[in-house]
Each structure stands twice: as C-alpha cells, then as structure tokens.
PDB file of N, CA and C in Angstrom:
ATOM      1  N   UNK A   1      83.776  26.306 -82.589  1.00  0.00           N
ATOM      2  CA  UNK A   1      82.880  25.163 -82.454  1.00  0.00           C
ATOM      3  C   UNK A   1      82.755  24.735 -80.995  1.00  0.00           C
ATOM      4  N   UNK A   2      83.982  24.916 -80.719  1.00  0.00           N
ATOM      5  CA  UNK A   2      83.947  24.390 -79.094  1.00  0.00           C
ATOM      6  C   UNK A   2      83.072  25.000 -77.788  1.00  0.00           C
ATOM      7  N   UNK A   3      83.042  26.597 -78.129  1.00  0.00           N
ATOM      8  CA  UNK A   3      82.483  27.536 -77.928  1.00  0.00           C
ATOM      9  C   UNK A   3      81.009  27.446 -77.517  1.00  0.00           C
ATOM     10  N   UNK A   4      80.408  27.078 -79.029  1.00  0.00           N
ATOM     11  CA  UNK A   4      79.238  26.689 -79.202  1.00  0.00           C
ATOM     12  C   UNK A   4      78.774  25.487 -78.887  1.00  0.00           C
ATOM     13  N   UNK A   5      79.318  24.615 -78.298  1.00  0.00           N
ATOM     14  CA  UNK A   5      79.057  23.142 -77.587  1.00  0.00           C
ATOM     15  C   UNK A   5      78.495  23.588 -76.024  1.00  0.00           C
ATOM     16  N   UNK A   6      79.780  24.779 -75.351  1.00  0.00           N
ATOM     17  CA  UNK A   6      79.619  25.009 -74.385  1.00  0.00           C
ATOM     18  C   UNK A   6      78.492  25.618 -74.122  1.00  0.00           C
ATOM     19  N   UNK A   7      78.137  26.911 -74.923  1.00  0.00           N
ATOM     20  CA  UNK A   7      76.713  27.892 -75.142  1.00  0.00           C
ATOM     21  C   UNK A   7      75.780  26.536 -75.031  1.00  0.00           C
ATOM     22  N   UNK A   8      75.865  26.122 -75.967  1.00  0.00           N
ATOM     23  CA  UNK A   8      74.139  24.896 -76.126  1.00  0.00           C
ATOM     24  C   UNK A   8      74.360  24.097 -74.552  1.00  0.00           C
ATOM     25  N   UNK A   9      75.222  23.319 -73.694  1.00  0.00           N
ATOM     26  CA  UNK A   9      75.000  22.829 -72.773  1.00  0.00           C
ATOM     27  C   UNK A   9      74.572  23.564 -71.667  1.00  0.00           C
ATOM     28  N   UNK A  10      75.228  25.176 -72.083  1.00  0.00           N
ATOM     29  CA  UNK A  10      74.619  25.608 -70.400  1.00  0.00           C
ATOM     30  C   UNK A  10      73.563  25.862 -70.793  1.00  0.00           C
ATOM     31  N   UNK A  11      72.694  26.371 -71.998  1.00  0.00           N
ATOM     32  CA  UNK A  11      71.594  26.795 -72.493  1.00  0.00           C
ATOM     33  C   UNK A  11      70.458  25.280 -71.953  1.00  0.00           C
ATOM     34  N   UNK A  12      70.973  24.394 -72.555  1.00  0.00           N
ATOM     35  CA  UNK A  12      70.025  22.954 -72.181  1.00  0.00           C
ATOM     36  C   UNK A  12      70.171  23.096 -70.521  1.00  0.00           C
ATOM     37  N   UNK A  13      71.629  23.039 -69.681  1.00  0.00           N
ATOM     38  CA  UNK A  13      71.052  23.088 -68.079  1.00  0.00           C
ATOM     39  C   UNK A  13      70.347  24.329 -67.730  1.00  0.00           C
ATOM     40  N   UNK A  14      70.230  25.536 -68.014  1.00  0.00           N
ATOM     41  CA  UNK A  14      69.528  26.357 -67.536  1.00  0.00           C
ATOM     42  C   UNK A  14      68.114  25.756 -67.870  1.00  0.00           C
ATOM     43  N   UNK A  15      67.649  25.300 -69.327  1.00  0.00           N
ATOM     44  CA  UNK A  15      66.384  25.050 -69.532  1.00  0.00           C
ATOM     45  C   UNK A  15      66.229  24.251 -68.208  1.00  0.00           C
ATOM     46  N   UNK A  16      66.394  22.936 -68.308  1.00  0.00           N
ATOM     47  CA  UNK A  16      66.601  22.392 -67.078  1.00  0.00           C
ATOM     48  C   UNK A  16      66.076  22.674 -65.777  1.00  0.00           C
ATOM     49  N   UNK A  17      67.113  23.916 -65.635  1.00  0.00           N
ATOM     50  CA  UNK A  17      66.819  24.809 -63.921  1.00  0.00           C
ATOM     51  C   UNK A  17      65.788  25.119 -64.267  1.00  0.00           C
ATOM     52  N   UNK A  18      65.481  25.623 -65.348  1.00  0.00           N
ATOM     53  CA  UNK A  18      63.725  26.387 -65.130  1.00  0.00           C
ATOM     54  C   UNK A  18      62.400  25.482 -65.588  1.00  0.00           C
ATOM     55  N   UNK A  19      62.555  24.197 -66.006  1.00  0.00           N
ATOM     56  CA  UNK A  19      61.844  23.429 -65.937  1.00  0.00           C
ATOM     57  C   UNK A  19      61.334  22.806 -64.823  1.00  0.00           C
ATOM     58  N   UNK A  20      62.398  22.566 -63.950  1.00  0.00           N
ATOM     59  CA  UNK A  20      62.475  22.132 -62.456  1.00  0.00           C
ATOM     60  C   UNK A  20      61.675  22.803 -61.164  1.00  0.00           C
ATOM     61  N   UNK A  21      62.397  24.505 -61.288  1.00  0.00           N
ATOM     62  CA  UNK A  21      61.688  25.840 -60.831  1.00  0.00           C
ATOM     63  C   UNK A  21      60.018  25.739 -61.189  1.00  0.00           C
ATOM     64  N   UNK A  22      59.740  25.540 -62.110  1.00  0.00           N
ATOM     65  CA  UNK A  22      58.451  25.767 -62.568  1.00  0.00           C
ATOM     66  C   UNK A  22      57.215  24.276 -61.812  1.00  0.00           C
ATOM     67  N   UNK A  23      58.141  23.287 -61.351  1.00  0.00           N
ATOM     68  CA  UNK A  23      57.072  22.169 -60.877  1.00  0.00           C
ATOM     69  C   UNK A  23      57.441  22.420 -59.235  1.00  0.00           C
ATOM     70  N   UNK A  24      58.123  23.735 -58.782  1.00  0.00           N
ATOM     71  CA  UNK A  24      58.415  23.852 -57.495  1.00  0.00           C
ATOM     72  C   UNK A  24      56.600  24.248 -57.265  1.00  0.00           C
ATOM     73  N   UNK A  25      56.417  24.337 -55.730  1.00  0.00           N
ATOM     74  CA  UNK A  25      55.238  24.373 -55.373  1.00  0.00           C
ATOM     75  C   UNK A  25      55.426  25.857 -55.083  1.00  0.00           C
ATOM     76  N   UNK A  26      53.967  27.078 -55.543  1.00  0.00           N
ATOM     77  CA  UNK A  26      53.663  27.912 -55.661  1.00  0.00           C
ATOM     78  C   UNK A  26      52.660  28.047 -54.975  1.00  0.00           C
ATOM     79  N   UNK A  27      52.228  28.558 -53.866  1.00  0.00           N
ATOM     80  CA  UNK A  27      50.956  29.008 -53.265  1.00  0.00           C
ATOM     81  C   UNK A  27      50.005  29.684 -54.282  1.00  0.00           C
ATOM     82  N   UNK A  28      48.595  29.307 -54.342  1.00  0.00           N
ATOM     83  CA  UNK A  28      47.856  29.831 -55.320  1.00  0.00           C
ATOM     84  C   UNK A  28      47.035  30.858 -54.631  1.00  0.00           C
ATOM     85  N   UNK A  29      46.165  31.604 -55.180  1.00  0.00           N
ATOM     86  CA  UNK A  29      45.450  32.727 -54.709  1.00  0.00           C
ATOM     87  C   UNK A  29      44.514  32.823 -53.489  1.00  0.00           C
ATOM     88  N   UNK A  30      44.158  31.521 -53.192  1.00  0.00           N
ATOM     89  CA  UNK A  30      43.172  30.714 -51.797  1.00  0.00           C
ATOM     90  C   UNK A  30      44.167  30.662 -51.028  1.00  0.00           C
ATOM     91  N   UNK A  31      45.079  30.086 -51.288  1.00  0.00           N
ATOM     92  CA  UNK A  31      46.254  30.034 -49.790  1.00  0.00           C
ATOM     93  C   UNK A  31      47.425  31.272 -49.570  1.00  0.00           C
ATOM     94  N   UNK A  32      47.494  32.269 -50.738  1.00  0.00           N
ATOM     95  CA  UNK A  32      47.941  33.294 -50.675  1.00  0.00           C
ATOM     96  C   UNK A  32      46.915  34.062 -49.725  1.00  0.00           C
ATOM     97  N   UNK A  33      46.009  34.344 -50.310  1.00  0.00           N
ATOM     98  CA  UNK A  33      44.686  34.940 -49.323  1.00  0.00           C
ATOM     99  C   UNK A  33      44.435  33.920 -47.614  1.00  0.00           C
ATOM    100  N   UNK A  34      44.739  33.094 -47.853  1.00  0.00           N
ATOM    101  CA  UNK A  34      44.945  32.934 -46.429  1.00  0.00           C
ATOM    102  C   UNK A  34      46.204  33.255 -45.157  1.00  0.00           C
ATOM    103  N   UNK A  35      47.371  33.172 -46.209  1.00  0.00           N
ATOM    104  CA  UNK A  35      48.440  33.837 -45.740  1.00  0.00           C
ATOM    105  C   UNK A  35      48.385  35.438 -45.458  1.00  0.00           C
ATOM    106  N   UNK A  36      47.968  36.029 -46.188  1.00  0.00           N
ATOM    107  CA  UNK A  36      47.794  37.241 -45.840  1.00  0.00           C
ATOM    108  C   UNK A  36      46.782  37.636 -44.523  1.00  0.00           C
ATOM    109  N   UNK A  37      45.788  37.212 -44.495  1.00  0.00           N
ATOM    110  CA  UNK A  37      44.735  37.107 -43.342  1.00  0.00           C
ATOM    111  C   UNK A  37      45.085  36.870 -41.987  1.00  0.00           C
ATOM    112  N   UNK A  38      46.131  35.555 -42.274  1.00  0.00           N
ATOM    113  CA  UNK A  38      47.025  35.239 -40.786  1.00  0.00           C
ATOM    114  C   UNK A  38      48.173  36.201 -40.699  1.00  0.00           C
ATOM    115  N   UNK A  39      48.734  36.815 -41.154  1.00  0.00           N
ATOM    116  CA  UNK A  39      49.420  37.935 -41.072  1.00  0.00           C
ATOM    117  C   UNK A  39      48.707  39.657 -40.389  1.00  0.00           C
ATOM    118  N   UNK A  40      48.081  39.429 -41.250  1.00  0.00           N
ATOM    119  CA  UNK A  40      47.113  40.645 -40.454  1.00  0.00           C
ATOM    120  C   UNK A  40      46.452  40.562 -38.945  1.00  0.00           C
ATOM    121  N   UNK A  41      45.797  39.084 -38.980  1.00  0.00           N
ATOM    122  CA  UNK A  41      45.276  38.686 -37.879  1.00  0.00           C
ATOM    123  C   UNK A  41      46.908  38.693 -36.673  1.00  0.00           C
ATOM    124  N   UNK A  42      47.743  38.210 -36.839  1.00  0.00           N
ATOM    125  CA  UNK A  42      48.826  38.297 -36.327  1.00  0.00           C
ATOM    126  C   UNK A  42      49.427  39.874 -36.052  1.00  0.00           C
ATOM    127  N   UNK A  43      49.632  40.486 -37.014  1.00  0.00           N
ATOM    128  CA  UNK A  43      49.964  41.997 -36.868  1.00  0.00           C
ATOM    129  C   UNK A  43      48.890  42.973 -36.037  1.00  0.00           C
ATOM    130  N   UNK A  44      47.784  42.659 -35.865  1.00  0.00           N
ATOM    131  CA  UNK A  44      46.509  43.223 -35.115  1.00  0.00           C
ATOM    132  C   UNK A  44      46.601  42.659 -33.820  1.00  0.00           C
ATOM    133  N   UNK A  45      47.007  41.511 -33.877  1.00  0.00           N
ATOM    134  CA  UNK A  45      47.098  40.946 -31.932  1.00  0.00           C
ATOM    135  C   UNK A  45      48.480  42.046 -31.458  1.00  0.00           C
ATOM    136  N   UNK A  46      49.628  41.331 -32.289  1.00  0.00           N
ATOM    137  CA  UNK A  46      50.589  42.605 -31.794  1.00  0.00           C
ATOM    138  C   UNK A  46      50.697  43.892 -31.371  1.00  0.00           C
ATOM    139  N   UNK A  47      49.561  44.188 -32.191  1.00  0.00           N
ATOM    140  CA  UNK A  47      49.144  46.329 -31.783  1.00  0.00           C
ATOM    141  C   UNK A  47      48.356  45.787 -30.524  1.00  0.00           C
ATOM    142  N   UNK A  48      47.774  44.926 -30.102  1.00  0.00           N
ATOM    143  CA  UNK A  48      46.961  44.794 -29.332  1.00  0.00           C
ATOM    144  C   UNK A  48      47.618  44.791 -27.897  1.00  0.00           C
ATOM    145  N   UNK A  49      49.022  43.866 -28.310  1.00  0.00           N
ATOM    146  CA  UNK A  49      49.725  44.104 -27.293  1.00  0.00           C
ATOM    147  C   UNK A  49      50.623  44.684 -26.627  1.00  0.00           C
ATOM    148  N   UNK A  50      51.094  45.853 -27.891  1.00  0.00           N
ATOM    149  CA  UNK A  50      52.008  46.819 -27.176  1.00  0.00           C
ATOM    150  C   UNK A  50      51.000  48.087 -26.719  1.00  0.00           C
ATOM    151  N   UNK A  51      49.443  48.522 -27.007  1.00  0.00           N
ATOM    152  CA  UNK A  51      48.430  49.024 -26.621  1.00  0.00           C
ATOM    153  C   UNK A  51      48.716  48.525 -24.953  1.00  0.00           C
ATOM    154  N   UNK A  52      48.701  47.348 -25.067  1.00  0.00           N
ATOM    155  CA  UNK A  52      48.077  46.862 -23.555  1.00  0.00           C
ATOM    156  C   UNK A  52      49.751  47.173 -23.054  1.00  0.00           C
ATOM    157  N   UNK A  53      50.816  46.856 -23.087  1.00  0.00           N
ATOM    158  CA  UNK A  53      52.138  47.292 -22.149  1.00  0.00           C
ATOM    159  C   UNK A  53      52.399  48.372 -22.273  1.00  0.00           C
ATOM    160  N   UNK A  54      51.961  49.118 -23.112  1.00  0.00           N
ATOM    161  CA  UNK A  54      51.757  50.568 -22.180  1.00  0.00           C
ATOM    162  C   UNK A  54      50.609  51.083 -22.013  1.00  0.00           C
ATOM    163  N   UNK A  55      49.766  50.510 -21.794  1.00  0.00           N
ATOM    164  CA  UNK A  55      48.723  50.763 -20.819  1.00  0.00           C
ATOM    165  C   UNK A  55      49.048  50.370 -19.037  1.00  0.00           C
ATOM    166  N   UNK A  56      49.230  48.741 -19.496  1.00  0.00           N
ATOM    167  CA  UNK A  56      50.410  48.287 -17.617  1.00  0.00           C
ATOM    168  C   UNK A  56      51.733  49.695 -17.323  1.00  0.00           C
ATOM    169  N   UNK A  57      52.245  49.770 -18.157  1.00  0.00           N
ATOM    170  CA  UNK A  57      53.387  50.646 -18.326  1.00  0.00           C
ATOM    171  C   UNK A  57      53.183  52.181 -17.210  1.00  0.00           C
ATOM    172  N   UNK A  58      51.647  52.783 -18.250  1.00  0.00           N
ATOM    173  CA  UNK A  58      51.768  54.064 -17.429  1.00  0.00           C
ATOM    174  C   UNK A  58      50.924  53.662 -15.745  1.00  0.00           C
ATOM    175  N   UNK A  59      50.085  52.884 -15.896  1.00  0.00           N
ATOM    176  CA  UNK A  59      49.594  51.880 -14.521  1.00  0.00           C
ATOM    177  C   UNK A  59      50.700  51.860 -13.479  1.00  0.00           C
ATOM    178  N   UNK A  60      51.585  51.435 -13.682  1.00  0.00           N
ATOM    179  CA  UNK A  60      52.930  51.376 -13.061  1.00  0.00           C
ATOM    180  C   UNK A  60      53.862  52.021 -12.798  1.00  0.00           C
ATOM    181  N   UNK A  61      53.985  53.595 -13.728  1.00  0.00           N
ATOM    182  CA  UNK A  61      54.215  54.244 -13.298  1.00  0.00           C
ATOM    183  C   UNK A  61      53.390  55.586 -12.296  1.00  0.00           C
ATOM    184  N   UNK A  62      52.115  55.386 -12.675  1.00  0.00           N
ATOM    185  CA  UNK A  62      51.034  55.724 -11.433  1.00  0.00           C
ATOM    186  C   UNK A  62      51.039  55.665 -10.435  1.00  0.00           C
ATOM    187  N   UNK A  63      51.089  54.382 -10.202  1.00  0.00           N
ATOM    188  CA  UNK A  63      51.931  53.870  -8.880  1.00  0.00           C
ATOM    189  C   UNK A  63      52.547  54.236  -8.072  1.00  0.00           C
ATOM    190  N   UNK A  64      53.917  53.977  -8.923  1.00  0.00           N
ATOM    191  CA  UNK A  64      55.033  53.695  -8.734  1.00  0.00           C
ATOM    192  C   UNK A  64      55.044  55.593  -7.827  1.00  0.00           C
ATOM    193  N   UNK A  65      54.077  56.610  -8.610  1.00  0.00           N
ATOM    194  CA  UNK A  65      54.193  58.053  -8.151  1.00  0.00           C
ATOM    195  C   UNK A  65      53.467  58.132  -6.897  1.00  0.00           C
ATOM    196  N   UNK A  66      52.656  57.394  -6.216  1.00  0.00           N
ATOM    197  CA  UNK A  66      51.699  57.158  -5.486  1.00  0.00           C
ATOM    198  C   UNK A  66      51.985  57.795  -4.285  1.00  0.00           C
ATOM    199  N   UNK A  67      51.584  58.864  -3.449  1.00  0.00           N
ATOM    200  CA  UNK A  67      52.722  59.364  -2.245  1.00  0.00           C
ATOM    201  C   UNK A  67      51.863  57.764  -1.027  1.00  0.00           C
ATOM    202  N   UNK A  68      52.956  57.610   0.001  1.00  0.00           N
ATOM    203  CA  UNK A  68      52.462  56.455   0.523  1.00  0.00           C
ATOM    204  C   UNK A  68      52.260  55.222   0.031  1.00  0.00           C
ATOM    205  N   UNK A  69      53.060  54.956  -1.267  1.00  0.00           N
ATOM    206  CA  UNK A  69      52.932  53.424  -1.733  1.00  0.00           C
ATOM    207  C   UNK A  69      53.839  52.288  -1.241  1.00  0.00           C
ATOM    208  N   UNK A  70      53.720  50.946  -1.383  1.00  0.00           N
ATOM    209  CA  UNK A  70      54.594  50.433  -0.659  1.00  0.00           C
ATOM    210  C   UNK A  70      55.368  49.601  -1.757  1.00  0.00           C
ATOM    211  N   UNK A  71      56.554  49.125  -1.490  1.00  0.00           N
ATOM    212  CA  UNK A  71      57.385  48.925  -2.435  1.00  0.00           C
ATOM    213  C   UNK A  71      57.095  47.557  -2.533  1.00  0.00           C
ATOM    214  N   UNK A  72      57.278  47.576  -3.878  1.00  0.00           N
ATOM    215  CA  UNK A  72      57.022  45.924  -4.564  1.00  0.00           C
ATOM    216  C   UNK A  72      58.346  45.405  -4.369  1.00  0.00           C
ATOM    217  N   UNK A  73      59.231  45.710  -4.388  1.00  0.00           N
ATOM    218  CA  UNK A  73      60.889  45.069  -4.563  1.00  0.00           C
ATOM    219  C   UNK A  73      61.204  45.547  -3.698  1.00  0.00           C
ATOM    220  N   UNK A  74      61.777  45.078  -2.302  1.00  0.00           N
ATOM    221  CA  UNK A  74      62.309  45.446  -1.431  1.00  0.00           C
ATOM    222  C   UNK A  74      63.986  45.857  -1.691  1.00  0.00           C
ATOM    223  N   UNK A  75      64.536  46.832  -1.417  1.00  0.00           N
ATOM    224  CA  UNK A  75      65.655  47.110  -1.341  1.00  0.00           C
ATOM    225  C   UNK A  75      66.526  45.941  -0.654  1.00  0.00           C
ATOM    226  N   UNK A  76      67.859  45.848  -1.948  1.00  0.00           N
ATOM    227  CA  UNK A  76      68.610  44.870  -1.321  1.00  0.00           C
ATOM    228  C   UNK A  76      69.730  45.902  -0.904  1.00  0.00           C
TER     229      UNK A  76
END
C-alpha cells in the first residue's frame, strides 16, 4: 500500500512537471523561420569573412615576397 502512495505521488508530480513544461514558451513557426534566416544571414557574413582574410592573407604574403620591399615591423 505504501508503495502505491509513493507510485501515485511521483506520478501526480511528474504530471505536474509536464503541465508546467507545456505553458513554457515555445517559438512558433514565424519566429522559428526567423531564427533560422538570422543564422544563415550570420553564417554567410562569416564565409564572407574568412573569404576576405585570406584574400588580405595571400596580399600579404605577396608582399611580404616582394624583392625590394620595405619592412612594416622594424627589427627589434
């Protein structure tokens, strides 16, 4: 009997937990779809910018091969 007191209370707090869970806030399909968009839009600047540091990258090492170039960092 005692057993079964315990079963039914955790059974009622779990209901509980998932009654609770269920009025948590859920992004719906408009703000899911906007989340995704800013993600992409975000992940597309990023390619944008490791495109562009190694683009400076091989620029610099162009340079840097240049016969007659003059040094940006002076030797300490």
């Amino acid at each position: 009997m005692a057993g079964q007191k315990e079963l039914i209370a955790k059974l009622e707090h779990d209901l509980s937990t998932i009654q609770t869970l269920s009025t948590v806030h859920r992004p719906d399909a408009e703000e899911n779809r906007m989340m995704q968009h800013t993600v992409h839009a975000l992940q597309s600047e990023l390619d944008n910018l490791r495109a562009d540091n190694i683009k400076l990258y091989e620029k610099i090492k162009f340079l840097q091969s240049y016969p007659g170039r003059v040094s940006v960092c002076p030797s300490v």
